[in-house]
Protein backbone atom coordinates (compact mmCIF):
# COMPACT_ATOMS: atom_id res chain seq x y z
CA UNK A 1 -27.88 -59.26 -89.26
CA UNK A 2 -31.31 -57.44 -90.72
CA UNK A 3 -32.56 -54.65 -88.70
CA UNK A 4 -34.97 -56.89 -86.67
CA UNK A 5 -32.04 -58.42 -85.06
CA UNK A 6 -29.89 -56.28 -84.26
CA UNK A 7 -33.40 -54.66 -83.06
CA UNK A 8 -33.73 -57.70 -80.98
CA UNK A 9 -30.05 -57.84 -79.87
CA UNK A 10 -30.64 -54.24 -78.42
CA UNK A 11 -33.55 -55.30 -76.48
CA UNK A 12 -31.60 -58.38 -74.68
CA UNK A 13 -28.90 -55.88 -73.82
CA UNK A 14 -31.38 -53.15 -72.52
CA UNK A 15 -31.06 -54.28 -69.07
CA UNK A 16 -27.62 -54.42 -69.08
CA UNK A 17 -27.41 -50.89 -70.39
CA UNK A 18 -29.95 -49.74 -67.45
CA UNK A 19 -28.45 -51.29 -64.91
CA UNK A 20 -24.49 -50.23 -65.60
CA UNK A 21 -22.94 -47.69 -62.79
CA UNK A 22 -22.82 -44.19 -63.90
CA UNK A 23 -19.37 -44.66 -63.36
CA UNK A 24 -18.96 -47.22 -66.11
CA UNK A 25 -21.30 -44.98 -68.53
CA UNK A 26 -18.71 -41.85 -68.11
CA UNK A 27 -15.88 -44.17 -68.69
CA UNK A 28 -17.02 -44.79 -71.67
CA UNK A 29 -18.06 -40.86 -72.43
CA UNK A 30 -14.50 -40.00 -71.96
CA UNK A 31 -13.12 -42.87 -73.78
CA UNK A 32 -14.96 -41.64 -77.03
CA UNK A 33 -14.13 -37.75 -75.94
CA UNK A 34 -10.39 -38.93 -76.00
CA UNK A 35 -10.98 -41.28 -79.41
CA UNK A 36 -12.70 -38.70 -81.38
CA UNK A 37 -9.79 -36.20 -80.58
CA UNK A 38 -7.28 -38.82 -81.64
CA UNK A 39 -8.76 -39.40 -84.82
CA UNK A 40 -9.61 -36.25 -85.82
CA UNK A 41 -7.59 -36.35 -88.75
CA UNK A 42 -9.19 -39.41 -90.64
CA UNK A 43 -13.19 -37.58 -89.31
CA UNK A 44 -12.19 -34.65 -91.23
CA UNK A 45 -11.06 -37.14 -94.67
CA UNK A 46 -14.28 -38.79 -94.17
CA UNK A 47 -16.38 -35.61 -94.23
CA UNK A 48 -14.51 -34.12 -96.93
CA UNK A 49 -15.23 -36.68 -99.05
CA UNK A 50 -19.03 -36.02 -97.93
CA UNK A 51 -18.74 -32.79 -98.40
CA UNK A 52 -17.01 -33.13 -102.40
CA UNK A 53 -19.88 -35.91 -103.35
CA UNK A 54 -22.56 -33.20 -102.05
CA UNK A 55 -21.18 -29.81 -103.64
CA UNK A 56 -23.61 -28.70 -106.03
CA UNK A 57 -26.33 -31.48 -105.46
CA UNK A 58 -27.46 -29.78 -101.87
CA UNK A 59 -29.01 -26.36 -100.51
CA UNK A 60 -26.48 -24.18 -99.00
CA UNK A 61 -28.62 -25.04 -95.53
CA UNK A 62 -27.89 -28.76 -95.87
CA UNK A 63 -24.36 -28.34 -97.01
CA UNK A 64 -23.74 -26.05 -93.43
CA UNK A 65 -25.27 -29.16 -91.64
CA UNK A 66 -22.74 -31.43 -93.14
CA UNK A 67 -19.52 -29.79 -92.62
CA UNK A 68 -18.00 -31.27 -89.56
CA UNK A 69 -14.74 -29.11 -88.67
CA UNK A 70 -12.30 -28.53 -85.81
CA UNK A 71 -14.82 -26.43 -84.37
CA UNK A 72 -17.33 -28.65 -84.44
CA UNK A 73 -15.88 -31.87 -83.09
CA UNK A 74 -14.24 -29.26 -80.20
CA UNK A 75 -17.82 -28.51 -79.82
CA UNK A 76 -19.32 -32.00 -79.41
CA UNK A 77 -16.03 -33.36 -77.13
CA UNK A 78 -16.91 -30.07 -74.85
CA UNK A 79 -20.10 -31.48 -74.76
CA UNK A 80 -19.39 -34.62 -73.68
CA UNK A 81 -17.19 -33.46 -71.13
CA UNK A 82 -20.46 -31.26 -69.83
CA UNK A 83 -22.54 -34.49 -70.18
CA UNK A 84 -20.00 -36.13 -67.25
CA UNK A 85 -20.42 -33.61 -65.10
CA UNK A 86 -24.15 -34.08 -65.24
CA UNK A 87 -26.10 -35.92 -62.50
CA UNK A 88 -26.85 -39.90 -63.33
CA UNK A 89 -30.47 -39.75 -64.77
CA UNK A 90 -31.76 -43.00 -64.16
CA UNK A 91 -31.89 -44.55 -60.56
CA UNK A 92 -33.63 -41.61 -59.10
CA UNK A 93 -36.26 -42.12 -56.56
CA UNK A 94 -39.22 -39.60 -57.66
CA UNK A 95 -41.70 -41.01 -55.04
CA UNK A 96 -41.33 -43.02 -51.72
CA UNK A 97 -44.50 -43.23 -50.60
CA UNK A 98 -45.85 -45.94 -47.32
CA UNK A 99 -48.79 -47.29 -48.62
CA UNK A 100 -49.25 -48.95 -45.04
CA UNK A 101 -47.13 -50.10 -42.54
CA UNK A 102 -44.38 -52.19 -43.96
CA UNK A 103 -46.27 -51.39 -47.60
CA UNK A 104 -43.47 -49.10 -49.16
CA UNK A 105 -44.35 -47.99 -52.90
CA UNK A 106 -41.12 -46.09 -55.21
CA UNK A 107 -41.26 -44.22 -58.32
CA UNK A 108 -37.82 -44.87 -60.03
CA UNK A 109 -36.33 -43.30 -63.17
CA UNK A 110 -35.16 -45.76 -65.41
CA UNK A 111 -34.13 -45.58 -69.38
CA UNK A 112 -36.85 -45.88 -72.00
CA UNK A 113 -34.91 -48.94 -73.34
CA UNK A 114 -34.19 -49.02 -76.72
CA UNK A 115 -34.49 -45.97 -79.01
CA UNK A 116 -34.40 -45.17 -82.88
CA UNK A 117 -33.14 -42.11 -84.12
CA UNK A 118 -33.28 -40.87 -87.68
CA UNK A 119 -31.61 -37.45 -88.17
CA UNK A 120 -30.68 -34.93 -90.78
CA UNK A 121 -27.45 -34.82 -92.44
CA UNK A 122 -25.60 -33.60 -89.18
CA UNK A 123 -22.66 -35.12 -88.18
CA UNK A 124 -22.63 -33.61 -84.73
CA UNK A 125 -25.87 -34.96 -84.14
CA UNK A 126 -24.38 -38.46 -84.44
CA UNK A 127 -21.92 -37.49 -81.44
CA UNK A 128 -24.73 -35.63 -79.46
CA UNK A 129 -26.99 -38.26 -79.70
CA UNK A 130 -25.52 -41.30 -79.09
CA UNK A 131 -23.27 -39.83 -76.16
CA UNK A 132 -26.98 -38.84 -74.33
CA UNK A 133 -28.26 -42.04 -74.94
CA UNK A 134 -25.35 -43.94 -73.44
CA UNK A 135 -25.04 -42.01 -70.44
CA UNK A 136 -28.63 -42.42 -69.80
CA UNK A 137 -28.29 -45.47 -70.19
CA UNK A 138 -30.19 -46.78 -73.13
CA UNK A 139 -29.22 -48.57 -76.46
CA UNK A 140 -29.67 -46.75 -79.47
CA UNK A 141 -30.09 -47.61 -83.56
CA UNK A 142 -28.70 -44.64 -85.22
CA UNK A 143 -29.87 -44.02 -89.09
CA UNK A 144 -28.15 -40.52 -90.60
CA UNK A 145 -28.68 -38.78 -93.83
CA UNK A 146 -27.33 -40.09 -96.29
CA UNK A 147 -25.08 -37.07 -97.46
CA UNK A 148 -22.91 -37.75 -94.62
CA UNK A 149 -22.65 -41.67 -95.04
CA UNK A 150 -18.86 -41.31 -94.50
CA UNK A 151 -18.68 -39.39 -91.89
CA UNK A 152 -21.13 -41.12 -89.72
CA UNK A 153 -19.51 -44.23 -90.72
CA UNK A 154 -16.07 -43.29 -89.03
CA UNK A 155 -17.68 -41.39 -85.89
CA UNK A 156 -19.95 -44.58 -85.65
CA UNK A 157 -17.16 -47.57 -85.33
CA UNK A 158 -14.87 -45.02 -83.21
CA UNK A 159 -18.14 -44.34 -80.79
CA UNK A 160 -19.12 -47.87 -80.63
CA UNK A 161 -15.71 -49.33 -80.05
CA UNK A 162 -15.07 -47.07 -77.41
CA UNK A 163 -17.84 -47.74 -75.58
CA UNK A 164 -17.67 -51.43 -75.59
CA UNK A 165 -14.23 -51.38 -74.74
CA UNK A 166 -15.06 -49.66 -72.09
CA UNK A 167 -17.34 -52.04 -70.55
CA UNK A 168 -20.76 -51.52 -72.09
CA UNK A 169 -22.48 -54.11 -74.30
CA UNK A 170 -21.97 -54.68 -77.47
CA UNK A 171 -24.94 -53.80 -79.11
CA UNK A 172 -25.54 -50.85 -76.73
CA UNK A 173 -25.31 -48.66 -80.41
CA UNK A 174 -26.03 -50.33 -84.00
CA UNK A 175 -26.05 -47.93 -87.06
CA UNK A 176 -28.37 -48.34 -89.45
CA UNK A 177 -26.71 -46.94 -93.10
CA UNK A 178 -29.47 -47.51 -96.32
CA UNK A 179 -32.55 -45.77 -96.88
CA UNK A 180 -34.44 -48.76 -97.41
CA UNK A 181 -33.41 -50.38 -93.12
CA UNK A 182 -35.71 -47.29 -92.14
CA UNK A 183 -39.05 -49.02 -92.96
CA UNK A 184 -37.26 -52.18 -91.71
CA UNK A 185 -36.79 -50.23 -88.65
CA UNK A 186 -40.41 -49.31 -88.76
CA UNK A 187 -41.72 -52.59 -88.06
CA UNK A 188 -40.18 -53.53 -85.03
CA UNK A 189 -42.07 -52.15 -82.41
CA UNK A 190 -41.71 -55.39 -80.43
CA UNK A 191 -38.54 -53.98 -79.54
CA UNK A 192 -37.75 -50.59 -80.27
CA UNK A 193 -39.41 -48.21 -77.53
CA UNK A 194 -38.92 -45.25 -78.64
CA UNK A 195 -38.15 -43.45 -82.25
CA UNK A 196 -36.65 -40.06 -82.67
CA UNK A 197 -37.04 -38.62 -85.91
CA UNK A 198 -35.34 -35.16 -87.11
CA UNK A 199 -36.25 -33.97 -90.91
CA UNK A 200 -38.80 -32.12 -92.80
CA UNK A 201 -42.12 -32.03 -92.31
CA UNK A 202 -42.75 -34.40 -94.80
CA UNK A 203 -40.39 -36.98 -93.63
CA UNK A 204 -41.61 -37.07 -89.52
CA UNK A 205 -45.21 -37.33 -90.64
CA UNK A 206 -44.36 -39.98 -92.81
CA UNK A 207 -42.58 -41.90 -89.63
CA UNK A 208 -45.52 -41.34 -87.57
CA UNK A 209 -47.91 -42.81 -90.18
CA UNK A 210 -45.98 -45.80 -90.90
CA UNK A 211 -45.24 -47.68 -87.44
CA UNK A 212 -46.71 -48.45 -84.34
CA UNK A 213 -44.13 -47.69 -82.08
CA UNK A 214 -43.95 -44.10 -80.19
CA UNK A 215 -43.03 -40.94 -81.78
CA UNK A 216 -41.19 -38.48 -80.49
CA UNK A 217 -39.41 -35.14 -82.08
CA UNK A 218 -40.49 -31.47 -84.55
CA UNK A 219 -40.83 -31.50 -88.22
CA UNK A 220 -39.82 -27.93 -88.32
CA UNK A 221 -38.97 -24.86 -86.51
CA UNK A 222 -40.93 -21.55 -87.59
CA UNK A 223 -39.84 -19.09 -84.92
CA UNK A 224 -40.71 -15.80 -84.08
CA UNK A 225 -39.48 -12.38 -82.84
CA UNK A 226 -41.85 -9.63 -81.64
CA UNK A 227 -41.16 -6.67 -81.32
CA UNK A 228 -43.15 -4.89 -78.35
CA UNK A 229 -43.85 -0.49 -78.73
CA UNK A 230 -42.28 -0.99 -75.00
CA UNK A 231 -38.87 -2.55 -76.63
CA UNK A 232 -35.34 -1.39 -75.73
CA UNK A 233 -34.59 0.24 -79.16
CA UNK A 234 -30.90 -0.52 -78.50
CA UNK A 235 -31.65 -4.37 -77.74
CA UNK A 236 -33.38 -4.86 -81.15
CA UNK A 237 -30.74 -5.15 -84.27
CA UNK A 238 -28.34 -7.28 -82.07
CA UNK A 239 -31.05 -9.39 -80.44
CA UNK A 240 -33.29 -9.91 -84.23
CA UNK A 241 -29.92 -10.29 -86.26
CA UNK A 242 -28.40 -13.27 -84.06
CA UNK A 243 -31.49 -14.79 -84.37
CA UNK A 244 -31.81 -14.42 -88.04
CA UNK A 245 -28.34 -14.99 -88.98
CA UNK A 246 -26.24 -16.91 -86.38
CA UNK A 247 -26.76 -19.76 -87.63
CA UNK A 248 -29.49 -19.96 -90.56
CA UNK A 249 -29.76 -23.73 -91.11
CA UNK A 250 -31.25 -24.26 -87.32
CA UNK A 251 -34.51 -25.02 -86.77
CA UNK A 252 -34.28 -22.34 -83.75
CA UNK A 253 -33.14 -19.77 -86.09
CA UNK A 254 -36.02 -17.03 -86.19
CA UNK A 255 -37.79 -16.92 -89.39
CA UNK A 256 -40.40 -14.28 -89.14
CA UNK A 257 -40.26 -10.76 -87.52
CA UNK A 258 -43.65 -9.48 -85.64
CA UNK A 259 -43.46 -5.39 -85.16
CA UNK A 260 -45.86 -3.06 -83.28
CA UNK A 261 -47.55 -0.64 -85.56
CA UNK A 262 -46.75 1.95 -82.76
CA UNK A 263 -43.27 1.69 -83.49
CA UNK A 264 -42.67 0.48 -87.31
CA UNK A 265 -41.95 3.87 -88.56
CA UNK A 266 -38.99 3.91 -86.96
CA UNK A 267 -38.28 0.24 -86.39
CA UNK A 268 -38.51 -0.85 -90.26
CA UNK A 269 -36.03 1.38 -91.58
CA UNK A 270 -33.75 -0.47 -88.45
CA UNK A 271 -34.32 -3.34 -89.64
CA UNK A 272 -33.95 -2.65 -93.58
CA UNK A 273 -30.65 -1.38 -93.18
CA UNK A 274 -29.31 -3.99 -90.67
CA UNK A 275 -30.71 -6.96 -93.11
CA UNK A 276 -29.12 -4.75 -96.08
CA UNK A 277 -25.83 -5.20 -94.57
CA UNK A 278 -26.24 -9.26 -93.69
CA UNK A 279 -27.83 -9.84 -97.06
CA UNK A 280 -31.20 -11.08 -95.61
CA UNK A 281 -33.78 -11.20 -98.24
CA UNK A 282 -36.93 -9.88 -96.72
CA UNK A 283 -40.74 -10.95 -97.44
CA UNK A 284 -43.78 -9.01 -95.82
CA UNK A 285 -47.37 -7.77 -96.41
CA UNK A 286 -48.42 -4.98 -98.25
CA UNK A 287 -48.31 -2.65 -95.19
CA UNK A 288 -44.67 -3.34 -94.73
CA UNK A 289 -43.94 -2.56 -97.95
CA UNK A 290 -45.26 0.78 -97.55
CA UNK A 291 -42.47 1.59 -95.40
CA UNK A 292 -39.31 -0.10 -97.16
CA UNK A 293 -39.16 -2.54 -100.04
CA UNK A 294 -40.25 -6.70 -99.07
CA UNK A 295 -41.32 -9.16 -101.38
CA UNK A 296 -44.63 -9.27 -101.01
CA UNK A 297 -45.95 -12.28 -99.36
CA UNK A 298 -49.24 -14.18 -97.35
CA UNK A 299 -48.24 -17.22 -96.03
CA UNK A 300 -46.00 -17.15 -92.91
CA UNK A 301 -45.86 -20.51 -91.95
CA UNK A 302 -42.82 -20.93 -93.65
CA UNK A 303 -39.52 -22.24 -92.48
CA UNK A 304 -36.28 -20.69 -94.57
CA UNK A 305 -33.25 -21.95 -93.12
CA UNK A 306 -31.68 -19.26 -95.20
CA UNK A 307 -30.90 -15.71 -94.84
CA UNK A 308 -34.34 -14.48 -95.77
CA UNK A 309 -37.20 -13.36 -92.70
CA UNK A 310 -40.80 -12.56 -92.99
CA UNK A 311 -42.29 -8.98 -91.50
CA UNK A 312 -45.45 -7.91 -91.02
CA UNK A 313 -47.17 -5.32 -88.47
CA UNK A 314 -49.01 -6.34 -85.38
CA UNK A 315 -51.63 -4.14 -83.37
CA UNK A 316 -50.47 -5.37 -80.13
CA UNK A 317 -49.22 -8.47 -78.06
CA UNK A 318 -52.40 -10.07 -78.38
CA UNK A 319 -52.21 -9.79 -82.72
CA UNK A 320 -48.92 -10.88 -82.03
CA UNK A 321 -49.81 -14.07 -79.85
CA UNK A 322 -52.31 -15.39 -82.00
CA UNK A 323 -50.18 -15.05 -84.87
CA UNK A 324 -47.98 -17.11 -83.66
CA UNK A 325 -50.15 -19.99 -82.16
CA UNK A 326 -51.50 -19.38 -85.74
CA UNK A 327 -48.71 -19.39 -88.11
CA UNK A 328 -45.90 -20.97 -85.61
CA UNK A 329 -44.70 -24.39 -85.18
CA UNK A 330 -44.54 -24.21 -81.22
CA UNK A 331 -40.94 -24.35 -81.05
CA UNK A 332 -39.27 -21.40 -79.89
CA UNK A 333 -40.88 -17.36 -79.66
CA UNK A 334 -39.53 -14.73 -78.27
CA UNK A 335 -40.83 -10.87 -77.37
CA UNK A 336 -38.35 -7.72 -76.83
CA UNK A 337 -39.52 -5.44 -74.37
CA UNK A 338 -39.26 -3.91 -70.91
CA UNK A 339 -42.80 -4.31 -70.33
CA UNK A 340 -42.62 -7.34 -67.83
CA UNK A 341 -46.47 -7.16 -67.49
CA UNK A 342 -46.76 -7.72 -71.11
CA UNK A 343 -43.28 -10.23 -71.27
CA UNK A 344 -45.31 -12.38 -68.75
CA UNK A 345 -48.53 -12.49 -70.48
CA UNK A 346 -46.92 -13.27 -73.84
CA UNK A 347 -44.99 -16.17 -72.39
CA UNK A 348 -47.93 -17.62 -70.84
CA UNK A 349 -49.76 -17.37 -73.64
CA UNK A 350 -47.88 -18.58 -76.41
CA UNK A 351 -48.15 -22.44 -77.00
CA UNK A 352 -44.62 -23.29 -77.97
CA UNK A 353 -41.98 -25.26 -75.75
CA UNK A 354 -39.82 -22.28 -75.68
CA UNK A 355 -40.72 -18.10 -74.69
CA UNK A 356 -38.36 -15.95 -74.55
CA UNK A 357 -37.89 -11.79 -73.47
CA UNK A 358 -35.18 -10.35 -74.75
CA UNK A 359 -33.28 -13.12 -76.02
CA UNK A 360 -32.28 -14.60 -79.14
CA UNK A 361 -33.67 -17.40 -79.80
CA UNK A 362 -30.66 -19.42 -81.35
CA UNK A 363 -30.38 -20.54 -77.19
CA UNK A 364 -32.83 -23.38 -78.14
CA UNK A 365 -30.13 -25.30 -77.61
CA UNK A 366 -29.70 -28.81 -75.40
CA UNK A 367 -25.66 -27.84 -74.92
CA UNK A 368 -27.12 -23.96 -74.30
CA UNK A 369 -29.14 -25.33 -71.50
CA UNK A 370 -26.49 -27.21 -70.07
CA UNK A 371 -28.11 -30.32 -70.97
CA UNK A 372 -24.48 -31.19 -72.33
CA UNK A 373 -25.79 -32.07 -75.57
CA UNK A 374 -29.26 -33.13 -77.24
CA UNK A 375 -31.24 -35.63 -79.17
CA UNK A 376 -33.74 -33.00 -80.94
CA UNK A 377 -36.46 -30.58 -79.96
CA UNK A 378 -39.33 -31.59 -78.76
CA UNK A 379 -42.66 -29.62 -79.88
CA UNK A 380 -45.31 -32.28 -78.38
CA UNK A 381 -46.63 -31.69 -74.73
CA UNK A 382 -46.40 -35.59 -73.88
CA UNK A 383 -42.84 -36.86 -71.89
CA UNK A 384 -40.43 -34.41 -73.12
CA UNK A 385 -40.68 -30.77 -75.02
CA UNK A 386 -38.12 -28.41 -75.72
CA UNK A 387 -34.67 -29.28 -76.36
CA UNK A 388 -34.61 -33.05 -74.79
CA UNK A 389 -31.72 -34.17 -73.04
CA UNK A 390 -31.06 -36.59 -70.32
CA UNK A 391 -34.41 -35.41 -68.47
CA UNK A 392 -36.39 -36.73 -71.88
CA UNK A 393 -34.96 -39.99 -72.44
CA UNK A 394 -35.68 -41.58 -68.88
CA UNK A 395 -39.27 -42.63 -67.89
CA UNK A 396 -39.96 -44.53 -64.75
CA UNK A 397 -41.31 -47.69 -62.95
CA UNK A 398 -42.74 -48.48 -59.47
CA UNK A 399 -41.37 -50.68 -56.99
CA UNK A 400 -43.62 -52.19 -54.20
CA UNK A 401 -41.62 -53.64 -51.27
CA UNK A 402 -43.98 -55.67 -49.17
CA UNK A 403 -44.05 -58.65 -46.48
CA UNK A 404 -47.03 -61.06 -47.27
CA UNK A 405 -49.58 -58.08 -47.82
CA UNK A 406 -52.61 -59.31 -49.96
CA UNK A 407 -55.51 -57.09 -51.76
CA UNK A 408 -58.27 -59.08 -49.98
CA UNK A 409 -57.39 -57.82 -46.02
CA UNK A 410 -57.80 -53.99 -47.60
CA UNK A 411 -61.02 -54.84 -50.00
CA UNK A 412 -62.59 -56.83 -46.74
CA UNK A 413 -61.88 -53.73 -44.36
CA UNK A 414 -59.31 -55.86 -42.52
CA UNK A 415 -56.75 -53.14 -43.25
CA UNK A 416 -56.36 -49.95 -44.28
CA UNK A 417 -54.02 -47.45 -46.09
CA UNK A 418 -52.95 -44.83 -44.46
CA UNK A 419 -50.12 -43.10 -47.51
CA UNK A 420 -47.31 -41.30 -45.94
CA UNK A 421 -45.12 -39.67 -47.93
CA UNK A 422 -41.34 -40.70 -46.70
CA UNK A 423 -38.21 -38.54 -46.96
């Protein structure tokens, strides 16, 4: 089958998918939990042999991304395990509202339908994604990076077999494995509701210009620490080196480094000497530089993924605000201080889906939010922002229960509403 059909196949068994028991969904979530630990053995072959055909073609970021080890696949399988526990998504009544007497109107959650997701060379992702999108009950296309084409191909057919031999329907996941099926994929907005795209910049604009079905994901995560003259000096090495160096191929990883003026005497030297020692390479204005050595540098929209950070000096929270809204991507910010007055006003004021105080901002995170896992992050305002879990992939419908009412009697002045919110 070409993408179109299978495309097509997923939309006939849409309403299966949305109408299966919750029950029957976590079957199937611990059926693949149980699979994946069973076959760890030939997962790991697979992503070795990823791993061999990528060493020395791929950044050091991208070659993090694809190695998929016991830690790893513990972490996904925990996360599916979390994603049981959570509440059904779809089915929920949001509004029960009597429009008149025996007029009853509900607002009901129900999947999007069928979604597309193209993601970076992540095996994890795989798991993460298509376990969110089966419990919340959608069907799901799947297209990785190519680097792990082994990988996902074994975590793939051990997924999809578990889940159908659990009860769901068979085209509930398809993968979709060359480059060329994504602009296939493009094209079929008559059935693909929703498409989920997680790359470079480049790439997700390039998705959004070429189809005509909905787009929904970030291109890239330029996040930023400030540090407030009010901060907890003890707070600021563990809170700023976490974030730096944690985990440097996230997008939630912080890439630039705001400090108050008021403080940078004594805060720069900090910071020098705690990058020294994690081997962060550090970029920053002139001003910096007159305090400890930084490659001098202007632009600070710029996304490493690596263990280098931009610094530069701030006046104030306000400098330090616009920067951001500036310079940021409206992912994930974060302040350290004990100033709540000024916490508050730089959370409110910062356009990004996530503010923090006094945290590290590596807990951009859909498993970190108990969201048991997650399809990407979010930086638009419309449906879902932030790290989107169950919560983003449901939207809803109304249901009118009636008895023979007609529009005319209410346009004539025969009837009337009278709404009533119901318990």
């Amino acid at each position: 089958m070409n993408v179109k059909e299978l495309a097509y196949q997923m939309k006939c068994d849409a309403p299966k998918m949305a109408s299966s028991s919750n029950d029957l969904r976590n079957q199937a979530l611990l059926k693949i939990a149980d699979t994946l630990a069973a076959h760890k053995e030939e997962i790991f072959k697979a992503n070795q042999e990823d791993l061999s055909r990528s060493e020395g073609k791929v950044t050091d970021a991208v070659m993090k991304r694809l190695k998929f080890n016991e830690e790893k696949l513990n972490g996904v399988i925990e996360g599916i395990h979390q994603l049981m526990t959570l509440e059904d998504p779809i089915n929920k009544v949001l509004l029960d509202r009597e429009l008149d007497e025996g007029l009853e109107l509900k607002r009901v959650s129900v999947p999007i339908g069928v979604i597309g997701v193209i993601f970076e060379a992540r095996p994890d992702a795989l798991v993460q994604i298509s376990t969110l999108c089966l419990k919340s009950g959608n069907c799901a296309t799947l297209k990785g990076g190519k680097e792990t084409a082994s990988t996902n191909k074994v975590l793939f057919d051990l997924i999809h077999q578990s889940a159908v031999d659990a009860g769901l329907p068979e085209y509930c996941l398809t993968q979709v494995e060359a480059h060329k099926e994504i602009d296939e994929l493009l094209t079929c907005d008559e059935y693909v509701d929703l498409l989920i795209p997680r790359g470079s910049n480049a790439f997700v604009r390039y998705i959004m210009d070429h189809t005509k079905i909905p787009v929904m994901g970030h291109s890239e995560g330029v996040c930023t620490m400030y540090i407030d003259e009010d901060a907890d000096f003890d707070k600021i090495i563990p809170l700023v080196i976490d974030a730096k160096t944690q985990y440097t191929a996230a997008c939630n990883a912080c890439e630039t480094v705001l400090i108050s003026r008021k403080i940078a005497k004594k805060v720069l030297p900090m910071l020098k000497d705690a990058f020294d020692k994690a081997h962060v390479k550090m970029h920053g204005t002139e001003e910096v530089n007159q305090y400890i050595p930084v490659e001098i540098m202007t632009d600070f929209h710029k996304e490493y993924l690596d263990l280098e950070v931009s610094l530069k000096l701030v006046d104030n929270v306000d400098e330090a605000i616009d920067h951001i809204n500036r310079y940021g991507s409206h992912h994930t910010d974060a302040i350290i201080t004990e100033n709540q007055k000024t916490a508050e006003h730089f959370m409110d004021m910062v356009d990004s889906a996530g503010v923090y105080q006094n945290a590290s901002t590596r807990f951009a995170d859909g498993f970190r939010y108990g969201f048991g896992a997650e399809v990407g992050i979010s930086t638009s305002k419309i449906h879902a922002r932030g790290p989107v879990g169950l919560d983003g992939l449901v939207t809803y419908k109304y249901k009118l229960y009636g008895h023979g009412q007609i529009v005319g009697d209410y346009a004539s002045g025969k009837k009337s509403f009278h709404f009533k919110d119901l318990k």
